[in-house]
N, C-alpha and C. Protein backbone atom coordinates (compact mmCIF):
# COMPACT_ATOMS: atom_id res chain seq x y z
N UNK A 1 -11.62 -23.31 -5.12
CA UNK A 1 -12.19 -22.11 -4.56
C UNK A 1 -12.12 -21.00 -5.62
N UNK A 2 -13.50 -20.35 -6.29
CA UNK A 2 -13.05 -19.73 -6.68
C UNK A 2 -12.30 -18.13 -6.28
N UNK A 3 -11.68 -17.30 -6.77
CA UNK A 3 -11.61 -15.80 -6.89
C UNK A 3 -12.24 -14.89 -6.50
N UNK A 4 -12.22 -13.89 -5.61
CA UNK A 4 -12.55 -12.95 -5.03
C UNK A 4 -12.65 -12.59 -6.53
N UNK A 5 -13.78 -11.60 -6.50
CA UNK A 5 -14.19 -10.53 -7.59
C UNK A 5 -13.61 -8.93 -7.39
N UNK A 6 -12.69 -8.49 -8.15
CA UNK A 6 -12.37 -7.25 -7.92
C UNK A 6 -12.53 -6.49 -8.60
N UNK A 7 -12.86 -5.13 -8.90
CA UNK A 7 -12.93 -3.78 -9.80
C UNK A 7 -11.37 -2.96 -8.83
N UNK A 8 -10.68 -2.51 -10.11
CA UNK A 8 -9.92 -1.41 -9.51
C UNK A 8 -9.54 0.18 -10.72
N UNK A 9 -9.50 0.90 -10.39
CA UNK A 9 -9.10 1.80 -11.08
C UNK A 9 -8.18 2.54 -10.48
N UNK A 10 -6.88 2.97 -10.90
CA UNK A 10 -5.59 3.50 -10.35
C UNK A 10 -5.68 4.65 -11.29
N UNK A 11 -4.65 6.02 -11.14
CA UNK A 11 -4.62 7.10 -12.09
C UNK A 11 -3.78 7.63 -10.87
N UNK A 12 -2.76 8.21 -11.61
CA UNK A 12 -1.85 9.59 -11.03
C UNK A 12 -2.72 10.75 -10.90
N UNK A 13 -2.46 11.44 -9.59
CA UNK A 13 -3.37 12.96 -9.36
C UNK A 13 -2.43 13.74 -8.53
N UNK A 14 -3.02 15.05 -8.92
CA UNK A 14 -2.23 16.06 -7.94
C UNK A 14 -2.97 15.88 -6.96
N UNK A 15 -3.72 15.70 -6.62
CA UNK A 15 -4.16 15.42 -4.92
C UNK A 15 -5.06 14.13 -5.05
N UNK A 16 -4.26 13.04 -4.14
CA UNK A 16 -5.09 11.93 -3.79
C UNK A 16 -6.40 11.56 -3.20
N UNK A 17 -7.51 10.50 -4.24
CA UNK A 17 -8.76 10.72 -3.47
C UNK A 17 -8.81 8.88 -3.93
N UNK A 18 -9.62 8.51 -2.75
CA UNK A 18 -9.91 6.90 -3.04
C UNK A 18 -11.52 6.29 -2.48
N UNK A 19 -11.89 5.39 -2.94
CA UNK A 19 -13.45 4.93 -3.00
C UNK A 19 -12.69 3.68 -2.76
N UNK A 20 -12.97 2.91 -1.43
CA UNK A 20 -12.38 1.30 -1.30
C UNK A 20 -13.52 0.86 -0.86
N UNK A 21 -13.83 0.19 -1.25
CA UNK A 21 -14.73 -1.18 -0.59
C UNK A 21 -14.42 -2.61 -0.21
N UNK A 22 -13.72 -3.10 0.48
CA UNK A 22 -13.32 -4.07 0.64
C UNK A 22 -14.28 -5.39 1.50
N UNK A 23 -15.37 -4.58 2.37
CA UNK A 23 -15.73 -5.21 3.06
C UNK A 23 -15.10 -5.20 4.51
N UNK A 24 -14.37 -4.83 4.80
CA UNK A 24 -13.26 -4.98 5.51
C UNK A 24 -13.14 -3.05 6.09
N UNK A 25 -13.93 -2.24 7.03
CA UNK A 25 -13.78 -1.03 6.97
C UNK A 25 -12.33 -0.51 7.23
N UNK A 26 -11.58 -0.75 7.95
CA UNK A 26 -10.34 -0.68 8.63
C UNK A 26 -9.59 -0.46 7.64
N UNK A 27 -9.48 -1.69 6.45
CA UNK A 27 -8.56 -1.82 5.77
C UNK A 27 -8.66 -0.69 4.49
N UNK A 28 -10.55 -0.54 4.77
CA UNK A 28 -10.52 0.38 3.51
C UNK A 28 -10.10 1.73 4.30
N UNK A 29 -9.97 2.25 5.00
CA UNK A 29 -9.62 3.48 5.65
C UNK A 29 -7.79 3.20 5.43
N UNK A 30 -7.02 2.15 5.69
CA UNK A 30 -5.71 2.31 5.00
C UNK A 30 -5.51 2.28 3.81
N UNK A 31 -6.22 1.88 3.02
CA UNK A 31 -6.13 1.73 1.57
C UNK A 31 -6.47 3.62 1.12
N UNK A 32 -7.25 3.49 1.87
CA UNK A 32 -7.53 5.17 1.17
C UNK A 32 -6.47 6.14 1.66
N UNK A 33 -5.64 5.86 2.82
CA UNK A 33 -4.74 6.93 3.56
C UNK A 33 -3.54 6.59 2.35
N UNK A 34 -3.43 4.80 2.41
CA UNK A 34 -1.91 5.25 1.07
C UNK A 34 -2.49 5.46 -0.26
N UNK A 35 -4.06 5.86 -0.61
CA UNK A 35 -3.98 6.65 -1.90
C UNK A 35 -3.75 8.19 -2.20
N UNK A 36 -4.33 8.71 -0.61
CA UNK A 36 -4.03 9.99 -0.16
C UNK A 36 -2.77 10.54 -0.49
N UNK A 37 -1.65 9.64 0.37
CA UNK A 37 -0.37 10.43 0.33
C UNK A 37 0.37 10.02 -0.83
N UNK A 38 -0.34 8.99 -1.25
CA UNK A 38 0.78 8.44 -2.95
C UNK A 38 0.36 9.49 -3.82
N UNK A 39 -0.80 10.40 -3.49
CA UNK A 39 -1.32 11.38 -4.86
C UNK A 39 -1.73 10.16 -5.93
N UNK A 40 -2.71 9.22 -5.49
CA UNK A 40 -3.50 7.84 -6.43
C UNK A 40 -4.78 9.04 -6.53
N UNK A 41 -5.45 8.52 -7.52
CA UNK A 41 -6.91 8.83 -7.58
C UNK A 41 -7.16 7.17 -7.88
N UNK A 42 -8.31 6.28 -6.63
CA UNK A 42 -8.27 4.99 -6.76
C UNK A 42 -9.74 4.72 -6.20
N UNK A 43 -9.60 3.85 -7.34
CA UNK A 43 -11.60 3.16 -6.86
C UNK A 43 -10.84 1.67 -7.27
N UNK A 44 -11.41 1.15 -5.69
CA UNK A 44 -11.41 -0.50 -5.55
C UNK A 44 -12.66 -0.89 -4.55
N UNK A 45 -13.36 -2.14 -5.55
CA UNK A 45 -14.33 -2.85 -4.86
C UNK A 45 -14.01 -4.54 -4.77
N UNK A 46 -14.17 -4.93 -4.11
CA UNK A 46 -13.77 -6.34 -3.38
C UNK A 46 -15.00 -7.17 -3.36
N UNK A 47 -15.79 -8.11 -3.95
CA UNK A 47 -16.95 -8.67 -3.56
C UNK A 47 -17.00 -9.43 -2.40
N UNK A 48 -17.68 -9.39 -0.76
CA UNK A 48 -17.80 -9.49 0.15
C UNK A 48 -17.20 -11.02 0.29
N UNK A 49 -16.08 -11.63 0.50
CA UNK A 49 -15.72 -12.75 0.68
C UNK A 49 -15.23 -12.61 2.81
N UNK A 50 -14.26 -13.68 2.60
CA UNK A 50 -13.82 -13.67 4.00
C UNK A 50 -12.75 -12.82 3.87
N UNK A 51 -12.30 -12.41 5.28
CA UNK A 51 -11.22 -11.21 5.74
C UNK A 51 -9.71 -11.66 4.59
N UNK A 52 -9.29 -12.49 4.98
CA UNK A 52 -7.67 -12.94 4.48
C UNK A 52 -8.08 -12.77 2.73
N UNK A 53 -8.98 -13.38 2.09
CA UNK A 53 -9.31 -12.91 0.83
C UNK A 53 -10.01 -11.92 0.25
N UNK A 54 -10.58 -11.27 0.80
CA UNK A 54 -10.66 -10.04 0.66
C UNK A 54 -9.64 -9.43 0.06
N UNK A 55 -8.68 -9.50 1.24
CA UNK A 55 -7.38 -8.37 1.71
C UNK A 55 -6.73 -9.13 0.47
N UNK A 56 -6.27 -10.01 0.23
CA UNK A 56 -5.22 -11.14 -0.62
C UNK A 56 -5.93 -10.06 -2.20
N UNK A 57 -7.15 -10.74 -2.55
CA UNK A 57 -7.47 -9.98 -3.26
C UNK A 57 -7.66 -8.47 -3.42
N UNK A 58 -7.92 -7.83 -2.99
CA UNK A 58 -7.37 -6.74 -3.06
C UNK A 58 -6.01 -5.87 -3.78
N UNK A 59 -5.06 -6.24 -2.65
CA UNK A 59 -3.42 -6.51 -2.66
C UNK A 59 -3.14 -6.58 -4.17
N UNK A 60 -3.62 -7.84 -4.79
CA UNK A 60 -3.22 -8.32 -5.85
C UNK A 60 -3.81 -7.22 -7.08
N UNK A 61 -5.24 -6.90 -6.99
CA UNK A 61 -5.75 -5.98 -7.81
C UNK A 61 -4.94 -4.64 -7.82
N UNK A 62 -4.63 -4.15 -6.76
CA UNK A 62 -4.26 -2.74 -6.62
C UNK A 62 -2.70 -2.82 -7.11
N UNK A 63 -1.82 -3.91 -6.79
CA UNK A 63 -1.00 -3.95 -6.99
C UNK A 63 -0.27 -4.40 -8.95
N UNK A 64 -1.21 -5.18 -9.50
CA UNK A 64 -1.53 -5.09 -10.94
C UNK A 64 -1.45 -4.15 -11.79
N UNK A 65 -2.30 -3.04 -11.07
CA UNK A 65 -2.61 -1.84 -11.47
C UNK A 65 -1.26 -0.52 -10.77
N UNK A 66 -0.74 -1.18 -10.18
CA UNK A 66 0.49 -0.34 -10.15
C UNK A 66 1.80 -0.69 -10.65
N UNK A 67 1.67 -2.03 -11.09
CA UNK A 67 2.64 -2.77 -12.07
C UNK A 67 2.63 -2.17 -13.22
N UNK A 68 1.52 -1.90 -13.80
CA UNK A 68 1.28 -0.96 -15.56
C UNK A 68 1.76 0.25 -14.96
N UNK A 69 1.37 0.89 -13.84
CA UNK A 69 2.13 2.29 -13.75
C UNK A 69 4.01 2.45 -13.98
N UNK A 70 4.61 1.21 -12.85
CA UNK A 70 5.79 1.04 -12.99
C UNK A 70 6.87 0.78 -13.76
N UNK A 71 5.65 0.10 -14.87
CA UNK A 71 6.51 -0.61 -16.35
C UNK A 71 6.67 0.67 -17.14
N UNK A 72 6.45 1.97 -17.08
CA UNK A 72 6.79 3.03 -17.94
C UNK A 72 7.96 3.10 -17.30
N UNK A 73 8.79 3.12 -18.66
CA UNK A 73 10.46 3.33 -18.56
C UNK A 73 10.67 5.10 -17.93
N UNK A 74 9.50 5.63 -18.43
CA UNK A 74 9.90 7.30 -17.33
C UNK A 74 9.87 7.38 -16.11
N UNK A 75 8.59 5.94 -15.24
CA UNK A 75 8.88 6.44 -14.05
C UNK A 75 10.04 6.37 -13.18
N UNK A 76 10.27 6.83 -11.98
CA UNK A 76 11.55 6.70 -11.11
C UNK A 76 11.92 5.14 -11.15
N UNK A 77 10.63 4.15 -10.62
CA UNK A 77 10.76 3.08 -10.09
C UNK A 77 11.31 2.81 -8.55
N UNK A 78 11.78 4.26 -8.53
CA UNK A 78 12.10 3.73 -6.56
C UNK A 78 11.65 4.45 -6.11
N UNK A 79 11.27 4.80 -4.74
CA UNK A 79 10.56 5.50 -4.00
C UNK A 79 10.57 5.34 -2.25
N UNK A 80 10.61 6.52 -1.36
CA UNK A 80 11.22 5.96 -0.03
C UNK A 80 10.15 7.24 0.27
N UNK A 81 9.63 6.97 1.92
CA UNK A 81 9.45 7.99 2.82
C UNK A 81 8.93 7.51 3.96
N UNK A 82 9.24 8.69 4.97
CA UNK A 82 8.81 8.41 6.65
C UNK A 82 7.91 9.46 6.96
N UNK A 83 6.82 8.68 7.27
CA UNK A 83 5.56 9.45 7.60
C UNK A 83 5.02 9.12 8.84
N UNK A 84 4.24 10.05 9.55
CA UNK A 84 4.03 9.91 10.82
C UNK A 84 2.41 9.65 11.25
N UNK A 85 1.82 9.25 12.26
CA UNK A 85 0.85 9.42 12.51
C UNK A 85 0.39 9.39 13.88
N UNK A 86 -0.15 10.13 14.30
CA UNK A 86 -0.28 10.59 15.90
C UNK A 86 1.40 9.91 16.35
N UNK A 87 1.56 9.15 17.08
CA UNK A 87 2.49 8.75 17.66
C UNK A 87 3.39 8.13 16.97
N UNK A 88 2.97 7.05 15.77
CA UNK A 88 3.83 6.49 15.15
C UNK A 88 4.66 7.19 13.91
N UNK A 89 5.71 6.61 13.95
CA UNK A 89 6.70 6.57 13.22
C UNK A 89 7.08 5.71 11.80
N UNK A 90 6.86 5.50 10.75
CA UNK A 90 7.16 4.64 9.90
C UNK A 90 7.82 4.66 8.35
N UNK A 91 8.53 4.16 8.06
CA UNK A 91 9.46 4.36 7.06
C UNK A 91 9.15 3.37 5.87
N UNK A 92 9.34 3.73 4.62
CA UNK A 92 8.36 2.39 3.34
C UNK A 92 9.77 2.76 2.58
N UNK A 93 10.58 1.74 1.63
CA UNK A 93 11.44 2.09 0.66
C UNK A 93 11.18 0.80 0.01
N UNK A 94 11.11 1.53 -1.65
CA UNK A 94 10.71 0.60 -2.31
C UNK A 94 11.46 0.85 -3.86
N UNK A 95 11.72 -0.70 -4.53
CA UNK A 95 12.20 -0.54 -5.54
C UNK A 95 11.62 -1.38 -6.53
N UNK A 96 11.20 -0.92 -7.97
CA UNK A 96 10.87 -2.13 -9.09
C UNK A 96 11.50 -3.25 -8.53
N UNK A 97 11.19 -4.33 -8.86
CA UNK A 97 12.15 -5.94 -8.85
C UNK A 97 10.91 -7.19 -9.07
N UNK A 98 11.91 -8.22 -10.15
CA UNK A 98 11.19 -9.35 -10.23
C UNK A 98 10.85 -10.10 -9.38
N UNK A 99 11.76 -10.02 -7.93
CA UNK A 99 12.03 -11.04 -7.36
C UNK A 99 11.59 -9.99 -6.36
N UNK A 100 9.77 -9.80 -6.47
CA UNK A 100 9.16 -9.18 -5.41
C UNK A 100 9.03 -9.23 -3.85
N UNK A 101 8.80 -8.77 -3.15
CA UNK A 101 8.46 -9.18 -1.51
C UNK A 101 8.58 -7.92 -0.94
N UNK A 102 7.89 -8.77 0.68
CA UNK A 102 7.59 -7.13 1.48
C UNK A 102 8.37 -7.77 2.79
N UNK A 103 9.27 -7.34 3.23
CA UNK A 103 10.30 -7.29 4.25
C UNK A 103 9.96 -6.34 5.52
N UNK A 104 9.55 -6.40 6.79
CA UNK A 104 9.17 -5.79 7.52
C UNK A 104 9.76 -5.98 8.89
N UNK A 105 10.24 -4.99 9.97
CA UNK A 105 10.14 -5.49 11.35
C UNK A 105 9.23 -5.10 12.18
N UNK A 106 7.66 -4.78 11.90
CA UNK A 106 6.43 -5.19 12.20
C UNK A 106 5.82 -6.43 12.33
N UNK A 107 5.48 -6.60 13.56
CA UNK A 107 5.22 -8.19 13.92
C UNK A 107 3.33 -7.86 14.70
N UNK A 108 2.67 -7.94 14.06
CA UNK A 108 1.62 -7.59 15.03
C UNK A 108 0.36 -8.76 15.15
N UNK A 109 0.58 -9.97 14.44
CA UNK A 109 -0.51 -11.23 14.10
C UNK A 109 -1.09 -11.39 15.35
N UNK A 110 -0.94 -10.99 16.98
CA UNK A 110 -1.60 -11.20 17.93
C UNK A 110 -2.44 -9.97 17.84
N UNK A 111 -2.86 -9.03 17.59
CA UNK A 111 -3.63 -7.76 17.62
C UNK A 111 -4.71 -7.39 16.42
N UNK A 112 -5.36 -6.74 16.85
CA UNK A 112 -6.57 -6.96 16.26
C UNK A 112 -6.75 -5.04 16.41
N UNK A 113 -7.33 -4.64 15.05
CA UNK A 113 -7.39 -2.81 15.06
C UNK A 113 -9.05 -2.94 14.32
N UNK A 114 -10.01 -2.26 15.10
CA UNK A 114 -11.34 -2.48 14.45
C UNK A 114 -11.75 -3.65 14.26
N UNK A 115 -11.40 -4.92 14.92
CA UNK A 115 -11.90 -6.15 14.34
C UNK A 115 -10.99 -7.06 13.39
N UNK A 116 -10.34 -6.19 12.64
CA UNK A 116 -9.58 -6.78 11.98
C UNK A 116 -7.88 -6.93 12.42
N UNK A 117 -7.88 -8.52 11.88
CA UNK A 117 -6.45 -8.93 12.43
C UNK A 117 -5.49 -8.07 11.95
N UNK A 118 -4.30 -7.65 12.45
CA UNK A 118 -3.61 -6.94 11.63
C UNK A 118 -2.61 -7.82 10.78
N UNK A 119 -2.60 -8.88 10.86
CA UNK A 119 -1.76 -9.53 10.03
C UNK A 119 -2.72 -9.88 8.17
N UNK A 120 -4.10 -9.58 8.64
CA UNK A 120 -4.66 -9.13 7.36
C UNK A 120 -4.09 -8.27 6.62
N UNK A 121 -3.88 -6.47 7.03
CA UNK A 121 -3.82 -5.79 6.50
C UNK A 121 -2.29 -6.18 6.22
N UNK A 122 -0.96 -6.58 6.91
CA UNK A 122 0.16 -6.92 6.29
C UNK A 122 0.06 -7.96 5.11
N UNK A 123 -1.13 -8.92 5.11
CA UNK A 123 -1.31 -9.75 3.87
C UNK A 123 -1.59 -8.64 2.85
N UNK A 124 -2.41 -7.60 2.95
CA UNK A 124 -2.48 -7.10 1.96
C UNK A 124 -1.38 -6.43 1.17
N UNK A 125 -0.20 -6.08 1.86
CA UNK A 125 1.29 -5.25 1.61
C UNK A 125 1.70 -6.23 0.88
N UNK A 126 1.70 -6.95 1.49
CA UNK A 126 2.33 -8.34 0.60
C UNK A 126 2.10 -9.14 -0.48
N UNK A 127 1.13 -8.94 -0.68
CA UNK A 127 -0.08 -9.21 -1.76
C UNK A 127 0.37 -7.96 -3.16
N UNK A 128 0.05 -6.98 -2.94
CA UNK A 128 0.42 -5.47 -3.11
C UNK A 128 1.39 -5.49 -4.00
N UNK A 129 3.02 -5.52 -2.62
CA UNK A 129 4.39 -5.72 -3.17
C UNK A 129 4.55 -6.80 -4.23
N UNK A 130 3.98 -8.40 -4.27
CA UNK A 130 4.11 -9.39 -5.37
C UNK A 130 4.01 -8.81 -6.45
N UNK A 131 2.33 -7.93 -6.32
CA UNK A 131 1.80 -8.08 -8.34
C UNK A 131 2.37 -6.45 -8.82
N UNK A 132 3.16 -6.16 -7.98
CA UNK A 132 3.39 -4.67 -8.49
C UNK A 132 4.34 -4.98 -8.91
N UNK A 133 5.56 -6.36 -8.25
CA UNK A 133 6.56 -6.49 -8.82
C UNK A 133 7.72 -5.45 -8.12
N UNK A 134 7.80 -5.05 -6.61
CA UNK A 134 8.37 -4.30 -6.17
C UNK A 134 8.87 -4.92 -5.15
N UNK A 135 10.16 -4.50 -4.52
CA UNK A 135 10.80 -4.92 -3.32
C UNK A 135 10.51 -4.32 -1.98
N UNK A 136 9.51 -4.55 -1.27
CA UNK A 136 9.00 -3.36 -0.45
C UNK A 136 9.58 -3.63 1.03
N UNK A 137 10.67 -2.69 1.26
CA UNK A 137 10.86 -2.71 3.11
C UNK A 137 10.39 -1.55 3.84
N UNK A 138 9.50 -2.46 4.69
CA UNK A 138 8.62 -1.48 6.02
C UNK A 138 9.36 -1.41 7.27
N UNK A 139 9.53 -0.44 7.87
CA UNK A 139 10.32 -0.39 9.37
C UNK A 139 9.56 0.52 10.08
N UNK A 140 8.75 0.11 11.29
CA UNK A 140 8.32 1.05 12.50
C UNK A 140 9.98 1.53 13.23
N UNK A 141 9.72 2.97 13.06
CA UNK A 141 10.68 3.49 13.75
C UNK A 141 10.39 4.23 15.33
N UNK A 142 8.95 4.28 15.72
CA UNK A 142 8.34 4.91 16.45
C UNK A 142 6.97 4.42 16.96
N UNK A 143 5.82 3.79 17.92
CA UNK A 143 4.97 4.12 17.65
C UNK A 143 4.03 2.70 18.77
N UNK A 144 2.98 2.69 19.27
CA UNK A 144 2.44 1.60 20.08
C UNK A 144 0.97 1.01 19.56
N UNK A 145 0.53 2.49 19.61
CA UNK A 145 -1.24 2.03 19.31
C UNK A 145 -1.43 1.09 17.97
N UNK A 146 -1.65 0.43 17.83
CA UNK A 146 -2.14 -0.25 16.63
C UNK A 146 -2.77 0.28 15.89
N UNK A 147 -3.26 0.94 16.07
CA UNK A 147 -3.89 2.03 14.56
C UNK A 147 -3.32 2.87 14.26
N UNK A 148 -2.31 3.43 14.57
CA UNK A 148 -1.39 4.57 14.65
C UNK A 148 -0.42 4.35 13.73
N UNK A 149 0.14 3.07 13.82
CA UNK A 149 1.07 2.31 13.46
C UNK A 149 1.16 1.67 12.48
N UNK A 150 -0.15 0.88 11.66
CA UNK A 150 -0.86 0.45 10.78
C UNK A 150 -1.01 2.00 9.65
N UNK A 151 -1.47 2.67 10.01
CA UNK A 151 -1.82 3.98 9.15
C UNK A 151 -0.55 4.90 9.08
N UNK A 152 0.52 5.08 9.65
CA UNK A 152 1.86 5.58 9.40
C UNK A 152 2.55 4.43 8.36
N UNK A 153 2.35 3.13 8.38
CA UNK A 153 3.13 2.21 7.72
C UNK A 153 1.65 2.51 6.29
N UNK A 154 1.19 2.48 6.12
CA UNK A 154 0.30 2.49 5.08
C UNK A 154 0.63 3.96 3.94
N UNK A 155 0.49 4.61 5.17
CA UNK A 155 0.90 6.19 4.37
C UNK A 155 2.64 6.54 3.75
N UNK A 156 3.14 6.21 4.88
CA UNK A 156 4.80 6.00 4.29
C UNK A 156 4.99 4.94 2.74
N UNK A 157 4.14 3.61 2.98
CA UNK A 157 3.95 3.18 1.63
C UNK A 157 3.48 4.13 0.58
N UNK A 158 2.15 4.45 0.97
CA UNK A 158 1.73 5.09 -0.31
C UNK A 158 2.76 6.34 -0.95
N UNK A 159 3.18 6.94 0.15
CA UNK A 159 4.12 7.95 0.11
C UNK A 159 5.32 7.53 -1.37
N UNK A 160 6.08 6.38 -0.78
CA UNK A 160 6.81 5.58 -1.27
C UNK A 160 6.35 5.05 -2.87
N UNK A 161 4.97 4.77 -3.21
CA UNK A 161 4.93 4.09 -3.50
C UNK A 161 4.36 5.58 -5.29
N UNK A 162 3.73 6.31 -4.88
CA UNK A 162 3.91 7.51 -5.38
C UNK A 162 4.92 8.33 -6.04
N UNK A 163 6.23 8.25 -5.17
CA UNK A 163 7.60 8.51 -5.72
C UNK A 163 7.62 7.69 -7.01
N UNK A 164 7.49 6.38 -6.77
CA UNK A 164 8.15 5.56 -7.56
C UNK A 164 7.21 5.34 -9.19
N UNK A 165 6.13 5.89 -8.96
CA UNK A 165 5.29 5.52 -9.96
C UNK A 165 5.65 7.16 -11.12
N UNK A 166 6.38 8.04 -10.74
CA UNK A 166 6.17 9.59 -11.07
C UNK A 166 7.90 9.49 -11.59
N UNK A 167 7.65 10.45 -12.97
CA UNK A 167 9.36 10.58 -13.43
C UNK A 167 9.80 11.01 -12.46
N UNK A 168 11.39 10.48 -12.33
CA UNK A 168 12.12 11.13 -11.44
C UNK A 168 12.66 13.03 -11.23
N UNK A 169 12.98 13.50 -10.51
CA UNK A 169 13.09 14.78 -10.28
C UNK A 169 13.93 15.39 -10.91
N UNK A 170 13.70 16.31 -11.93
CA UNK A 170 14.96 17.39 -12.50
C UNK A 170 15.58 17.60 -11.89
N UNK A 171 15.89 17.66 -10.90
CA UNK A 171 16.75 18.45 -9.90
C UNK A 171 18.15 18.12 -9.91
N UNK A 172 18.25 16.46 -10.33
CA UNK A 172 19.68 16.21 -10.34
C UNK A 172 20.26 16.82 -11.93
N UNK A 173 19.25 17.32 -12.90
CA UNK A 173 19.82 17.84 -14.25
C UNK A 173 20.53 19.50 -14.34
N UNK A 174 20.22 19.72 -13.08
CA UNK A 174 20.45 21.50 -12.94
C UNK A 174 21.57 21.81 -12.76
């Protein structure tokens, strides 16, 4: 089989803006919320395959491209935050590591947000966490609607995922 076709472009910004195409609208509306709050400036296109590769691909592109961000010895490399959305609650902490993965107590593979399964868009975290080379734990601390919940865990990533790509804070030098 071959390869999903991907374009991605990643860049640090003072205010986050993103162009996703995945094929997949849902997913591109989370992809763009964690470029929002990571402060990404990000263009990703996906050539129209099926849902799970799409997302797989994707994951892997975006996450590549945040691997070159991470490998600068200035950035933090870790990064944590809890972000909210209408109702939900969600928490992302993340650290460089070889021995990548995405650790979650979000269970949602029976539910479906816009059409799309949500265990897609967790393939994509996971996908993501591998090629970035990061240890990523997600925890709903709050939250029911499935879209609510999906887009608080997306944004707390990006949140997270932002910290970690940016030198760490003077603050402890003062």
């Amino acid at each position: 089989m071959p390869d999903t076709q991907t374009g991605v472009r990643l860049a640090l910004a003072a205010r986050g803006s993103a162009t996703v195409s995945t094929g997949l609208p849902v997913l591109d509306h989370l992809v763009g919320e964690l470029a929002l709050t990571g402060r990404f400036r990000l263009t990703l296109e996906v050539a129209p395959d099926g849902p799970d590769q799409a997302a797989a691909a994707a994951g892997r592109a975006l996450g590549a491209s945040l691997a070159q961000l991470l490998a600068d010895p200035r950035t933090a490399g870790v990064g944590w935050a809890i972000v909210p959305s209408e109702e939900a609650l969600a928490l992302a902490s993340l650290e460089r590591d070889d021995d990548a993965r995405l650790v979650s107590n979000v269970e949602f593979s029976a539910q479906r947000v816009g059409g799309l399964a949500t265990d897609v868009a967790s393939g994509f975290l996971r996908e993501t966490a591998q090629a970035a080379h990061v240890n990523l734990h997600v925890r709903l601390l709050e939250g029911t609607d499935p879209q609510h919940v999906l887009t608080a865990i997306y944004k707390a990533v990006g949140a997270a995922l932002g910290q970690a790509c940016r030198p760490p804070s003077d603050e402890e030098d003062s």
